[in-house]
Each structure stands twice: as C-alpha cells, then as structure tokens.
PDB file of N, CA and C in Angstrom:
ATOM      1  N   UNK A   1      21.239 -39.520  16.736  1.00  0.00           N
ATOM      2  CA  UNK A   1      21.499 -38.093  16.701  1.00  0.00           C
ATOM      3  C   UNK A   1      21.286 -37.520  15.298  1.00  0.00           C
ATOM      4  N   UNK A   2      21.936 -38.379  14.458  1.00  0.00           N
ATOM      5  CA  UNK A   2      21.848 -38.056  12.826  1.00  0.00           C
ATOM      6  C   UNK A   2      20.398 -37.577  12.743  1.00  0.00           C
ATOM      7  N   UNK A   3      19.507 -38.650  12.732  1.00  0.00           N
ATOM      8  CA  UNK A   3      18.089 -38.792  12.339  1.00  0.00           C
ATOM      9  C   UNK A   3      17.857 -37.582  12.939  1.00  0.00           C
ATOM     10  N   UNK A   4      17.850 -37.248  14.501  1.00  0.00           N
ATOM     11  CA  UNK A   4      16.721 -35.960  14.991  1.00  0.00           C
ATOM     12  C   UNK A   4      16.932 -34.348  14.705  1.00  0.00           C
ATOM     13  N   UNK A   5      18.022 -35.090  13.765  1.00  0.00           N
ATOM     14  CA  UNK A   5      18.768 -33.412  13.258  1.00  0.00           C
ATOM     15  C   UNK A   5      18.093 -33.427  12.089  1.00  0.00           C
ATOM     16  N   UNK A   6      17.967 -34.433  11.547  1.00  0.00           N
ATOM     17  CA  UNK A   6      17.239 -34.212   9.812  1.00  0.00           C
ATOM     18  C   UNK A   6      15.675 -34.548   9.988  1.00  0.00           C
ATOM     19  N   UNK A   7      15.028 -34.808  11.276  1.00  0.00           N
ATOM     20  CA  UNK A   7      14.034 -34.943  11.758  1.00  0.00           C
ATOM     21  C   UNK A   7      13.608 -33.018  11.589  1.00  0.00           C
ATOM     22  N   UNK A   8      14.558 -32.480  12.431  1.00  0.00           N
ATOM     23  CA  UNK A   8      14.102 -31.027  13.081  1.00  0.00           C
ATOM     24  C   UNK A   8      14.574 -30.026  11.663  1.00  0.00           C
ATOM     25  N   UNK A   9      15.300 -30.641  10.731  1.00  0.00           N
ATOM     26  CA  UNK A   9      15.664 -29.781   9.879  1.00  0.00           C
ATOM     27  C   UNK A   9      14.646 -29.688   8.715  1.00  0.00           C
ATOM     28  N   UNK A  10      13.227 -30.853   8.286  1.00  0.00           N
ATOM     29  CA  UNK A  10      12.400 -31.282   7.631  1.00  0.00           C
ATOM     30  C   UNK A  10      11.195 -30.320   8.452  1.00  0.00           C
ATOM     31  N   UNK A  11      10.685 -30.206   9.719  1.00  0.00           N
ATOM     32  CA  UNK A  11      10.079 -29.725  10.367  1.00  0.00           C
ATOM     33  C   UNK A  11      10.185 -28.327  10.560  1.00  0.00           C
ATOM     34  N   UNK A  12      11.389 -27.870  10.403  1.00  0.00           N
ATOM     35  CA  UNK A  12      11.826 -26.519   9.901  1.00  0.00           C
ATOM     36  C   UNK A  12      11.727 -25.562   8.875  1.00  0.00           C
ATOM     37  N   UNK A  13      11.479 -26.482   7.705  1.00  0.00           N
ATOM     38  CA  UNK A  13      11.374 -26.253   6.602  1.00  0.00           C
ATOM     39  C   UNK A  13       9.737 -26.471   5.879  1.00  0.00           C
ATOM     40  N   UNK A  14       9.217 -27.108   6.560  1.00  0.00           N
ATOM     41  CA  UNK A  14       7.549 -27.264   6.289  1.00  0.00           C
ATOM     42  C   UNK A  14       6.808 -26.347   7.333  1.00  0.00           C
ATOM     43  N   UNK A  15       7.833 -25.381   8.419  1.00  0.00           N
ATOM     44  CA  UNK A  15       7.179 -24.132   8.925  1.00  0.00           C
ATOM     45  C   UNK A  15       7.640 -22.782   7.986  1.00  0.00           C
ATOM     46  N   UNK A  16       9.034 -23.022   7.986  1.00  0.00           N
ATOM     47  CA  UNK A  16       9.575 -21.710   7.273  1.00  0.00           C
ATOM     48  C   UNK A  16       9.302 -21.723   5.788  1.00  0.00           C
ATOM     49  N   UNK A  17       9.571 -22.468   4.771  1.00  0.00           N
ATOM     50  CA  UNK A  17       9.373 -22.255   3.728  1.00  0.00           C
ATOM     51  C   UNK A  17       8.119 -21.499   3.482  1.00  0.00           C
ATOM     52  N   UNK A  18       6.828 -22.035   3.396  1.00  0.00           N
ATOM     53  CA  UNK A  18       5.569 -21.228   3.197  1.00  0.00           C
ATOM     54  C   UNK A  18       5.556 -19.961   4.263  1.00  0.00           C
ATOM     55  N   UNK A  19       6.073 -19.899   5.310  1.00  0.00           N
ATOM     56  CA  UNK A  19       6.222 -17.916   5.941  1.00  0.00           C
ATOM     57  C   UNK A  19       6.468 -17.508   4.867  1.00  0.00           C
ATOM     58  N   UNK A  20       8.057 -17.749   4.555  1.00  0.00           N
ATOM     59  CA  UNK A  20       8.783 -17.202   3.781  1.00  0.00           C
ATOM     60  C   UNK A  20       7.795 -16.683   2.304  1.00  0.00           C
ATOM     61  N   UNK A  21       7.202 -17.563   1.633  1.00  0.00           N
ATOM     62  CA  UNK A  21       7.006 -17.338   0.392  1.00  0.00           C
ATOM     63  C   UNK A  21       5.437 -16.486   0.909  1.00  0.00           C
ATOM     64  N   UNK A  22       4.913 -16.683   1.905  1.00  0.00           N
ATOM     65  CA  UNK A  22       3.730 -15.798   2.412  1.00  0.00           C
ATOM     66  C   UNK A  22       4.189 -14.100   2.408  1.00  0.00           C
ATOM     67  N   UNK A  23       5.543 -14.595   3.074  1.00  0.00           N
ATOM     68  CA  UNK A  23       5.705 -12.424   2.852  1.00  0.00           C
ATOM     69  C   UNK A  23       6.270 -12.416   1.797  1.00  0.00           C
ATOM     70  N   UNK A  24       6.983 -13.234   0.897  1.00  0.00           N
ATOM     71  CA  UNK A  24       7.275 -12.397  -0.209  1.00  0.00           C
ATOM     72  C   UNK A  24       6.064 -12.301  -1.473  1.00  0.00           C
ATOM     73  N   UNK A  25       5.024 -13.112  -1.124  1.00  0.00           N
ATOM     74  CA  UNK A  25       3.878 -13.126  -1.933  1.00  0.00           C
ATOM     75  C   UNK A  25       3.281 -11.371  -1.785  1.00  0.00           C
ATOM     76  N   UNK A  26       3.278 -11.274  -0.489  1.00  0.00           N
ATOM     77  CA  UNK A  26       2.705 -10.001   0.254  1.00  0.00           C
ATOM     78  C   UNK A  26       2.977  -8.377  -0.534  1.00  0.00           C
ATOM     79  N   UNK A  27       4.018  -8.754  -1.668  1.00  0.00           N
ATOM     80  CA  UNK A  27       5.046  -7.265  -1.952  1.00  0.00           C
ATOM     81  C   UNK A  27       4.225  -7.211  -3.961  1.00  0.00           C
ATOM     82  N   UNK A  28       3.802  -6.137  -3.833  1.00  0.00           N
ATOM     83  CA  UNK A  28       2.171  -5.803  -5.059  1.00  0.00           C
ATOM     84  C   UNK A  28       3.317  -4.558  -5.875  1.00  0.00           C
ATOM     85  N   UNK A  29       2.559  -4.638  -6.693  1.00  0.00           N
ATOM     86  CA  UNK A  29       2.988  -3.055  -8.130  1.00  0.00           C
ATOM     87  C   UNK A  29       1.440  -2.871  -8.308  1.00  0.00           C
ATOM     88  N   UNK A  30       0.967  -1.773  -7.487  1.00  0.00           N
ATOM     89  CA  UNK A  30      -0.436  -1.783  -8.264  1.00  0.00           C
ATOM     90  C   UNK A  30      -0.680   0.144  -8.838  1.00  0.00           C
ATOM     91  N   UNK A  31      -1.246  -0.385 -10.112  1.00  0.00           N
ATOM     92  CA  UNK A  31      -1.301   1.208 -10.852  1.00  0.00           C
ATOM     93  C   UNK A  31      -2.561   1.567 -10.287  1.00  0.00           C
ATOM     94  N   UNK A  32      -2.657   3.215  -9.960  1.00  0.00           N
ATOM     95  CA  UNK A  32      -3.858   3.652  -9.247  1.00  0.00           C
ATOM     96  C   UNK A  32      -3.799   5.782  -8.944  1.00  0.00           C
ATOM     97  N   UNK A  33      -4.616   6.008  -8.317  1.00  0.00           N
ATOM     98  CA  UNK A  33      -4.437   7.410  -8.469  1.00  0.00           C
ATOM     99  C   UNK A  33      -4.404   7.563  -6.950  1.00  0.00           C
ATOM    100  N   UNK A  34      -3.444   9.000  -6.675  1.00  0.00           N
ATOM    101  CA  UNK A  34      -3.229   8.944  -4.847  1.00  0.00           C
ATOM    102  C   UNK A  34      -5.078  10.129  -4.429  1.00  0.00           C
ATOM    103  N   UNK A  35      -5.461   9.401  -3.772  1.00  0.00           N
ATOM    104  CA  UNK A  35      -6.609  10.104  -3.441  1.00  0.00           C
ATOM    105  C   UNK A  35      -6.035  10.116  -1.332  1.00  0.00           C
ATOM    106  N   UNK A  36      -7.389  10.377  -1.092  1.00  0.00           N
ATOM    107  CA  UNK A  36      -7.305  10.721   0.568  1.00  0.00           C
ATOM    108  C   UNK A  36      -8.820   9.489   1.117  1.00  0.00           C
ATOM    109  N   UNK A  37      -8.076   9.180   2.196  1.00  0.00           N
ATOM    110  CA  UNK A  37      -9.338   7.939   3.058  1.00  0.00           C
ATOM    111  C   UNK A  37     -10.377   8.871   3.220  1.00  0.00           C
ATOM    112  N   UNK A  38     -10.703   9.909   3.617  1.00  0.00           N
ATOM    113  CA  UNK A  38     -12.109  10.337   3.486  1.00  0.00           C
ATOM    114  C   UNK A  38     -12.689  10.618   2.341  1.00  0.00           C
ATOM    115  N   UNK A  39     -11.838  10.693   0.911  1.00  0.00           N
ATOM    116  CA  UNK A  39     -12.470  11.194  -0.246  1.00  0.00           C
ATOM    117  C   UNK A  39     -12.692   9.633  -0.782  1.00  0.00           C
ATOM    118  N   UNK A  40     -11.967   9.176  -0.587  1.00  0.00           N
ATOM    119  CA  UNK A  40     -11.632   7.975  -1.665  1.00  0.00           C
ATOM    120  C   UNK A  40     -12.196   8.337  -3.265  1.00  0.00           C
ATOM    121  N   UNK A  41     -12.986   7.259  -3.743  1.00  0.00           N
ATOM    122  CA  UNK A  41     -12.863   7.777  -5.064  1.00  0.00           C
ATOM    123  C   UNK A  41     -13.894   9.115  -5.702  1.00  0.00           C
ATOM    124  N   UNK A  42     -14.493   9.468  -4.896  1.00  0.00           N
ATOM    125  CA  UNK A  42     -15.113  10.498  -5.276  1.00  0.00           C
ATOM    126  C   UNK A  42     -14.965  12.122  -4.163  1.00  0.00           C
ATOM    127  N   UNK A  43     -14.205  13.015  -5.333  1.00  0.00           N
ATOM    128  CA  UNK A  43     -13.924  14.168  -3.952  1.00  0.00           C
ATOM    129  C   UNK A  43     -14.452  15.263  -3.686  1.00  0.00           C
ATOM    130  N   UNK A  44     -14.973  15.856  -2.268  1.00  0.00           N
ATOM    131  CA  UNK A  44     -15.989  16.344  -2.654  1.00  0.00           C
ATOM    132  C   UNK A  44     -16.365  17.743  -2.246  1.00  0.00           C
ATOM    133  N   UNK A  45     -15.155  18.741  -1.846  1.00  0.00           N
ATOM    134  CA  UNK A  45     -15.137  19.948  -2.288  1.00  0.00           C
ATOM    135  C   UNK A  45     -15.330  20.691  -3.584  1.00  0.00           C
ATOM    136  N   UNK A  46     -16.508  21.276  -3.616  1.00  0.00           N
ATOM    137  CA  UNK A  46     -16.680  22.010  -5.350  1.00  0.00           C
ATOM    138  C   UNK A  46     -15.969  23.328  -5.164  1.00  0.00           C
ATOM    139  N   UNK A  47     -15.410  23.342  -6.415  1.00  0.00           N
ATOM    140  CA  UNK A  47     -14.861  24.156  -7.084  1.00  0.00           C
ATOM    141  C   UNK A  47     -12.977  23.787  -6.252  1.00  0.00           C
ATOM    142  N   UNK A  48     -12.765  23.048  -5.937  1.00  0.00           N
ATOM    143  CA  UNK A  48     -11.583  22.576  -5.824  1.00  0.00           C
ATOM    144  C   UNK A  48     -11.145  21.272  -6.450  1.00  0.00           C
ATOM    145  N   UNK A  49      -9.618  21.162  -7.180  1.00  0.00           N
ATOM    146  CA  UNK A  49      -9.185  20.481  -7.903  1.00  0.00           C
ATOM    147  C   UNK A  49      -8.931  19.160  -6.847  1.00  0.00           C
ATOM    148  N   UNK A  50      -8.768  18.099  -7.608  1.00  0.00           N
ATOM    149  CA  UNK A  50      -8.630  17.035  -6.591  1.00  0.00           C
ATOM    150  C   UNK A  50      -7.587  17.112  -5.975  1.00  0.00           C
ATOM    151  N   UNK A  51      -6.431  17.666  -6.357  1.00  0.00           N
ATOM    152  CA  UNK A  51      -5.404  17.721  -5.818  1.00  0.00           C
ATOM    153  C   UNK A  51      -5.363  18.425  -4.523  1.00  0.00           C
ATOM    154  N   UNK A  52      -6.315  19.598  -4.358  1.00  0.00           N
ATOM    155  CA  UNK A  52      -7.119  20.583  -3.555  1.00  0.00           C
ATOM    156  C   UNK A  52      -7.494  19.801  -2.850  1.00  0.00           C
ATOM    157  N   UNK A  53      -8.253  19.108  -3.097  1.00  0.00           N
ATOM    158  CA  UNK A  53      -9.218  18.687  -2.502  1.00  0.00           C
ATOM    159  C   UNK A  53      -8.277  17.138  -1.213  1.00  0.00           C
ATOM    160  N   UNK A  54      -7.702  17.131  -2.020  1.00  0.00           N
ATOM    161  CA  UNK A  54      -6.647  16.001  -0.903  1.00  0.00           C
ATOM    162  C   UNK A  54      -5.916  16.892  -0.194  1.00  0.00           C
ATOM    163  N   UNK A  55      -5.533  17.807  -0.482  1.00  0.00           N
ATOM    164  CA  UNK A  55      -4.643  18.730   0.783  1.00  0.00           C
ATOM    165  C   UNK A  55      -5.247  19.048   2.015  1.00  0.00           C
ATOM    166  N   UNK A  56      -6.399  19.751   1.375  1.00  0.00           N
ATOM    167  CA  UNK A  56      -7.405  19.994   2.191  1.00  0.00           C
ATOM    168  C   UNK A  56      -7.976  18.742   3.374  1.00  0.00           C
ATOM    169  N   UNK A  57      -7.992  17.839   2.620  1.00  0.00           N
ATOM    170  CA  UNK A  57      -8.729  16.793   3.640  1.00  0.00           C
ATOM    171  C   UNK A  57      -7.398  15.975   4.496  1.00  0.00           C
ATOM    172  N   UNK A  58      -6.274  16.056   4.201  1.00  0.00           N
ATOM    173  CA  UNK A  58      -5.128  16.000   4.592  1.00  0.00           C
ATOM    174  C   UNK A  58      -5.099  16.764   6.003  1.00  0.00           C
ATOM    175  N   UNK A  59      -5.087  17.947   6.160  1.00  0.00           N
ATOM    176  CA  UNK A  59      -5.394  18.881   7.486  1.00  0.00           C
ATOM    177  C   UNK A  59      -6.290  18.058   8.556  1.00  0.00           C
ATOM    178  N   UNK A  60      -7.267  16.979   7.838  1.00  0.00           N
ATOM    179  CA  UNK A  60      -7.745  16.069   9.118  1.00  0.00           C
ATOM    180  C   UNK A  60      -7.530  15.276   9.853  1.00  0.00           C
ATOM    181  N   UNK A  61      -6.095  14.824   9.232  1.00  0.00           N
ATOM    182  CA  UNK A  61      -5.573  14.080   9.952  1.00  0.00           C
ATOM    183  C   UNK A  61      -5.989  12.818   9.198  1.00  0.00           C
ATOM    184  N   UNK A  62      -6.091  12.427   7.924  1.00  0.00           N
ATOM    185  CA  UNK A  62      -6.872  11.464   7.373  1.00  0.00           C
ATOM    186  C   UNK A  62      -5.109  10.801   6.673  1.00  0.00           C
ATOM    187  N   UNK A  63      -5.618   9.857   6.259  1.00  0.00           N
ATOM    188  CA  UNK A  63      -4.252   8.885   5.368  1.00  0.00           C
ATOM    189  C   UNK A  63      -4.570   9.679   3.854  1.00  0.00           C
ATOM    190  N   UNK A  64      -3.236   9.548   2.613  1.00  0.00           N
ATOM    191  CA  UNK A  64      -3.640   9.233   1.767  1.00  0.00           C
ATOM    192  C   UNK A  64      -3.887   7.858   1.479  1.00  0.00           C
ATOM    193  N   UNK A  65      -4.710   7.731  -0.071  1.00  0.00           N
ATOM    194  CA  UNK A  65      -5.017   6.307  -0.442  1.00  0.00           C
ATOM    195  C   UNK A  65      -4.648   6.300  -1.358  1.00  0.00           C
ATOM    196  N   UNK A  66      -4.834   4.790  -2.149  1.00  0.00           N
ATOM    197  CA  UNK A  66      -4.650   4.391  -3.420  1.00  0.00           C
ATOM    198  C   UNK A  66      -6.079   4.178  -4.272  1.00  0.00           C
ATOM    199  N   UNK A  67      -6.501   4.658  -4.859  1.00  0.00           N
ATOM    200  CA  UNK A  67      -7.809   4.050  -5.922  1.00  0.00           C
ATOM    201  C   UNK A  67      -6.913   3.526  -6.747  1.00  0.00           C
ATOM    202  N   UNK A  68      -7.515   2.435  -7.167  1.00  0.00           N
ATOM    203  CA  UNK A  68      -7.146   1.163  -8.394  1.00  0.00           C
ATOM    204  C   UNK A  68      -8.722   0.669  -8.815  1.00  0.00           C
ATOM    205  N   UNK A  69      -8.881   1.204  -9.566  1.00  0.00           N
ATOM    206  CA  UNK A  69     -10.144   0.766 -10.064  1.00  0.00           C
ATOM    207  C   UNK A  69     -10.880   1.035  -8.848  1.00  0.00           C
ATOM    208  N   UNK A  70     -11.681  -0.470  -8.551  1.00  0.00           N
ATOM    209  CA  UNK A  70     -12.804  -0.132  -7.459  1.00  0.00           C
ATOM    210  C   UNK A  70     -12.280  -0.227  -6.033  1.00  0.00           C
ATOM    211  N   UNK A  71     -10.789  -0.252  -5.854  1.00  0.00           N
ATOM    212  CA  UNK A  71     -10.692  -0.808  -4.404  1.00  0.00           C
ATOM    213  C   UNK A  71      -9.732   0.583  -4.643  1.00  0.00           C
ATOM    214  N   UNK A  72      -9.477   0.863  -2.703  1.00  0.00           N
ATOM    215  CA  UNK A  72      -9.234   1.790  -2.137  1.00  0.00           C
ATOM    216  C   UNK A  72      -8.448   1.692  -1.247  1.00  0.00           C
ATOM    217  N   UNK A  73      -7.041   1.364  -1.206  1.00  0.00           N
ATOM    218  CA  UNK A  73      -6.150   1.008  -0.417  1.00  0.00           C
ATOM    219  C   UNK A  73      -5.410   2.339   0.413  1.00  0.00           C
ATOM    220  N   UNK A  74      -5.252   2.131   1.806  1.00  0.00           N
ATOM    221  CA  UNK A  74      -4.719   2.964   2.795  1.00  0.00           C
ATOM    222  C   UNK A  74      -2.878   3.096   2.309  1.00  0.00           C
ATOM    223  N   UNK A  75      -2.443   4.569   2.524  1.00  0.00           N
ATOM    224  CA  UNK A  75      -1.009   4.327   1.768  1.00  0.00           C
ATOM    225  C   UNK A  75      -0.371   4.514   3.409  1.00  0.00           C
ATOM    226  N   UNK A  76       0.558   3.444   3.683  1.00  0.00           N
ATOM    227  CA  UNK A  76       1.237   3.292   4.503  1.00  0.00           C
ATOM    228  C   UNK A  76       2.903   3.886   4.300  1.00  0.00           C
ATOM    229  N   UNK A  77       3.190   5.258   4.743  1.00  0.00           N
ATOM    230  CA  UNK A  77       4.565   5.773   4.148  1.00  0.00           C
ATOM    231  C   UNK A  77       4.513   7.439   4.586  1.00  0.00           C
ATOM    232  N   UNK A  78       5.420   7.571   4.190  1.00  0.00           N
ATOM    233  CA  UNK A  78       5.907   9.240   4.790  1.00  0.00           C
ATOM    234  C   UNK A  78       5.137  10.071   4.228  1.00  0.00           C
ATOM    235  N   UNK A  79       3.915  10.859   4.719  1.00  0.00           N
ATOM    236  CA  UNK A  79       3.195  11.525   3.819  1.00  0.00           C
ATOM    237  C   UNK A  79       4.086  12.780   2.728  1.00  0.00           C
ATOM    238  N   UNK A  80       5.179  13.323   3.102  1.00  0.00           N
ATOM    239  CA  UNK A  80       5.749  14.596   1.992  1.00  0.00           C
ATOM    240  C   UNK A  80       6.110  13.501   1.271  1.00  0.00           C
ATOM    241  N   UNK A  81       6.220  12.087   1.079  1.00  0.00           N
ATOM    242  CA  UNK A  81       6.637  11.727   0.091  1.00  0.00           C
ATOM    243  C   UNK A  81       5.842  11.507  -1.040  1.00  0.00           C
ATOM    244  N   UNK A  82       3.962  11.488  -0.399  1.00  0.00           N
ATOM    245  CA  UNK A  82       3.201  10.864  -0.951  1.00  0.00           C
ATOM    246  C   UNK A  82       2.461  12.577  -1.703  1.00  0.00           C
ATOM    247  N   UNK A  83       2.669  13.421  -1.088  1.00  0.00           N
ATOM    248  CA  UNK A  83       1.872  14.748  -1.330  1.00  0.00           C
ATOM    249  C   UNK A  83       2.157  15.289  -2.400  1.00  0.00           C
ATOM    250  N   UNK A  84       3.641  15.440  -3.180  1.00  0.00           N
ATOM    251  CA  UNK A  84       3.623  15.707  -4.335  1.00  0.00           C
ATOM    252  C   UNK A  84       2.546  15.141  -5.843  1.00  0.00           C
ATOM    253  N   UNK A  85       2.067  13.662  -5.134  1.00  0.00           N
ATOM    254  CA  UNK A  85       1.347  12.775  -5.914  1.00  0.00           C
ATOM    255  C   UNK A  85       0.065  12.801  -5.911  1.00  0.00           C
ATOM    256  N   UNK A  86      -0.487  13.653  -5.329  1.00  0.00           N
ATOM    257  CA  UNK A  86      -1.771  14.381  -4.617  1.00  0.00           C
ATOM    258  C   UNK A  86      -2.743  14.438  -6.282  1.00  0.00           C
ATOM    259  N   UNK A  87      -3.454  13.391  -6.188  1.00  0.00           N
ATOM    260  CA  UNK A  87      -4.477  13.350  -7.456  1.00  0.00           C
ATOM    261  C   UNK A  87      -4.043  12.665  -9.073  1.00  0.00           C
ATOM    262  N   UNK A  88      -2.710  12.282  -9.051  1.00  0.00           N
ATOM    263  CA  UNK A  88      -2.200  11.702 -10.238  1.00  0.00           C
ATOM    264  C   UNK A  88      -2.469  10.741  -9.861  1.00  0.00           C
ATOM    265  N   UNK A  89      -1.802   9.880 -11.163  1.00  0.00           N
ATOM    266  CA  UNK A  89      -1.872   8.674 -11.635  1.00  0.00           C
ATOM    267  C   UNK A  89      -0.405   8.027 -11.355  1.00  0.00           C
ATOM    268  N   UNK A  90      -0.372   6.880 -10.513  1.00  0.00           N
ATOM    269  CA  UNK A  90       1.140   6.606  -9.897  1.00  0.00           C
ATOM    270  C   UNK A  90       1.129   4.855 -10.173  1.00  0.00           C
ATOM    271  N   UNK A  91       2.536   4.577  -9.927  1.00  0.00           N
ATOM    272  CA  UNK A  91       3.021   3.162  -9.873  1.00  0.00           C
ATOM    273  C   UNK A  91       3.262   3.186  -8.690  1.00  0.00           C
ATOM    274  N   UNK A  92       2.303   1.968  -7.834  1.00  0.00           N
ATOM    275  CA  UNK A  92       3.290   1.962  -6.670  1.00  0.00           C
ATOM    276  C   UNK A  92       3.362   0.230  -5.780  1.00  0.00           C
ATOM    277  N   UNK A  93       4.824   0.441  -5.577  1.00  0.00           N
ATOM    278  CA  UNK A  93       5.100  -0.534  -5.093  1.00  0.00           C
ATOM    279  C   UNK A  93       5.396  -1.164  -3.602  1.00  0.00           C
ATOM    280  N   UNK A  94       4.969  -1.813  -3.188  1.00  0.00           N
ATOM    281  CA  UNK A  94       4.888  -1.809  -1.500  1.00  0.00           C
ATOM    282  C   UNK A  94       4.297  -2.990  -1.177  1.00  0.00           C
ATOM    283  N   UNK A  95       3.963  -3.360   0.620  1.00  0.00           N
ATOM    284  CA  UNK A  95       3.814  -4.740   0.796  1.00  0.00           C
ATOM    285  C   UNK A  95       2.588  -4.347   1.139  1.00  0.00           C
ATOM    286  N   UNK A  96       1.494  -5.016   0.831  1.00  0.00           N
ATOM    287  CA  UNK A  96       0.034  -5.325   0.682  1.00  0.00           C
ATOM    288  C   UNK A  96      -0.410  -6.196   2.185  1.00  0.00           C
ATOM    289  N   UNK A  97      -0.727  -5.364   3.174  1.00  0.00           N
ATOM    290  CA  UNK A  97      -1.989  -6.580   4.044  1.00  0.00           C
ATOM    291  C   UNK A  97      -3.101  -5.627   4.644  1.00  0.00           C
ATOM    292  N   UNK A  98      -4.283  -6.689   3.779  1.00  0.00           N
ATOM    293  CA  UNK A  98      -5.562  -6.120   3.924  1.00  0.00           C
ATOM    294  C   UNK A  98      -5.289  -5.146   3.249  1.00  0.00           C
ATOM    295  N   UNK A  99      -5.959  -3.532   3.847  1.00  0.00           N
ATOM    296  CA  UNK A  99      -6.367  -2.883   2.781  1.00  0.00           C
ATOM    297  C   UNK A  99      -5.221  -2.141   2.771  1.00  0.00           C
ATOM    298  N   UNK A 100      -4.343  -1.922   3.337  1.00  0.00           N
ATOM    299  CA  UNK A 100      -3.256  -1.332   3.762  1.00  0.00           C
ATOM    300  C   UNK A 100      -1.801  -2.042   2.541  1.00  0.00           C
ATOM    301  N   UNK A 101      -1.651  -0.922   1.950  1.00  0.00           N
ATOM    302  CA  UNK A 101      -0.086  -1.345   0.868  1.00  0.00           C
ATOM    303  C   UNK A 101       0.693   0.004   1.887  1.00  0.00           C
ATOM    304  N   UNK A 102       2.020  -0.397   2.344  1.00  0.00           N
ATOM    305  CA  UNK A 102       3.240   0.224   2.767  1.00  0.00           C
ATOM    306  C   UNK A 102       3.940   0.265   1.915  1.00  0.00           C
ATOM    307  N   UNK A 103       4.541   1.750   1.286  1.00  0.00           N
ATOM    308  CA  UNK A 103       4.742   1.865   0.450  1.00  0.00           C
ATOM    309  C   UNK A 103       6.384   1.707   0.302  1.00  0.00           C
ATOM    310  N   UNK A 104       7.057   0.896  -0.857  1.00  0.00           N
ATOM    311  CA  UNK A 104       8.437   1.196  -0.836  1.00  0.00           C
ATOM    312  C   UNK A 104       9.127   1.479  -2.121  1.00  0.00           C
ATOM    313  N   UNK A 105       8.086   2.126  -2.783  1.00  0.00           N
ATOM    314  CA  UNK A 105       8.606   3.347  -3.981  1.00  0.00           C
ATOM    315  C   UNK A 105       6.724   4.001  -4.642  1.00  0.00           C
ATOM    316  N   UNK A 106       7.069   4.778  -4.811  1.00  0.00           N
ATOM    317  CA  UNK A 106       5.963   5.872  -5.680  1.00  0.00           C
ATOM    318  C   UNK A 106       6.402   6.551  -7.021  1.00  0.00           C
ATOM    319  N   UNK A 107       5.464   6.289  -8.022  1.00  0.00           N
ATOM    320  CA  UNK A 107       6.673   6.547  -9.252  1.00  0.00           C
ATOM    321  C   UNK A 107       5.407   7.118 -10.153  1.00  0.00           C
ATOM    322  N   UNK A 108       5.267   8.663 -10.203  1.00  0.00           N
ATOM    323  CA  UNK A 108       3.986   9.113 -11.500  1.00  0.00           C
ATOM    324  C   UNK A 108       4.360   8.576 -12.967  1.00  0.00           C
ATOM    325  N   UNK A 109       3.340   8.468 -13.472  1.00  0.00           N
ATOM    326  CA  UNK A 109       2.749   7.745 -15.055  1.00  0.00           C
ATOM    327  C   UNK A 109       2.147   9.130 -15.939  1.00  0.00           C
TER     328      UNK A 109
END
C-alpha cells in the first residue's frame, strides 16, 4: 500500500510540476505602444493622430494591440480600460499565449 501511494505521488508530480511551471512561465511584462489589430504598427488615417486613429478603427469592432518592437500582440482585457492608452507608450503585464497577452495591469511610461 505504502509503495503505490509514493508510486502515484512521484507520477503526480512528473505531470503537475512542469503544468505548473508552464503557466507560470506563461505571465510576460512587455514594454510596447497600445495600437489597434487593423492598424498595427502603421496607422493609416491622414490627418488623424494615432490616438484618432485607434478610436476610430475601434468602431469596427477590431481588438486593441500591443506593438513591441516588431511583434504585434492582441490585448486580451476590458477595452475602457485599455482606451485611455490609445497610442502611448505602456507597461504591460498579463499572461502571454500565442499572439494573444490577457492583460492583468496596464501602466503608461
């Protein structure tokens, strides 16, 4: 009985341990500017400010994003939380899969 308990408790632990450290690997701080999935990094109403220019494309029903350099991450989170941030430069922290970061703080720079 001893043994199949420390049998199942070894077998338990060579499934759960690496989950475990898989989602907490999953949770990013990445610095970047809030743009919109149809603009991404280049936006392209003239004579409107980018900030404009994400509101605007916002009305489509589109996500905001994250630009970080060259990649372009989908922001997963309450958009009035994300709209004040509309074209700055932000810290943000959230869990990362694929292109998608869910956001669980937004903080301007």
């Amino acid at each position: 009985m001893k043994q199949s308990s420390l049998f199942a408790f070894a077998l338990l632990s060579t499934v759960l341990i690496p989950a475990v450290q898989q989602i907490h690997a999953a949770s990013q701080t990445i610095d970047g500017i809030v743009s919109d999935t149809m603009c991404g990094k280049k936006h392209m109403i003239a004579g409107k400010t980018d900030a404009e220019c994400i509101q605007e494309c916002m009305k489509s029903k589109v996500s905001y994003a994250l630009v970080a350099g060259t990649k372009v991450y989908t922001l997963a989170g309450k958009p009035q939380s994300i709209a004040s941030f509309a074209g700055k430069h932000v810290r943000v922290e959230g869990d990362l899969n694929g292109n998608t970061l869910t956001l669980t703080s937004i903080h301007g720079m």
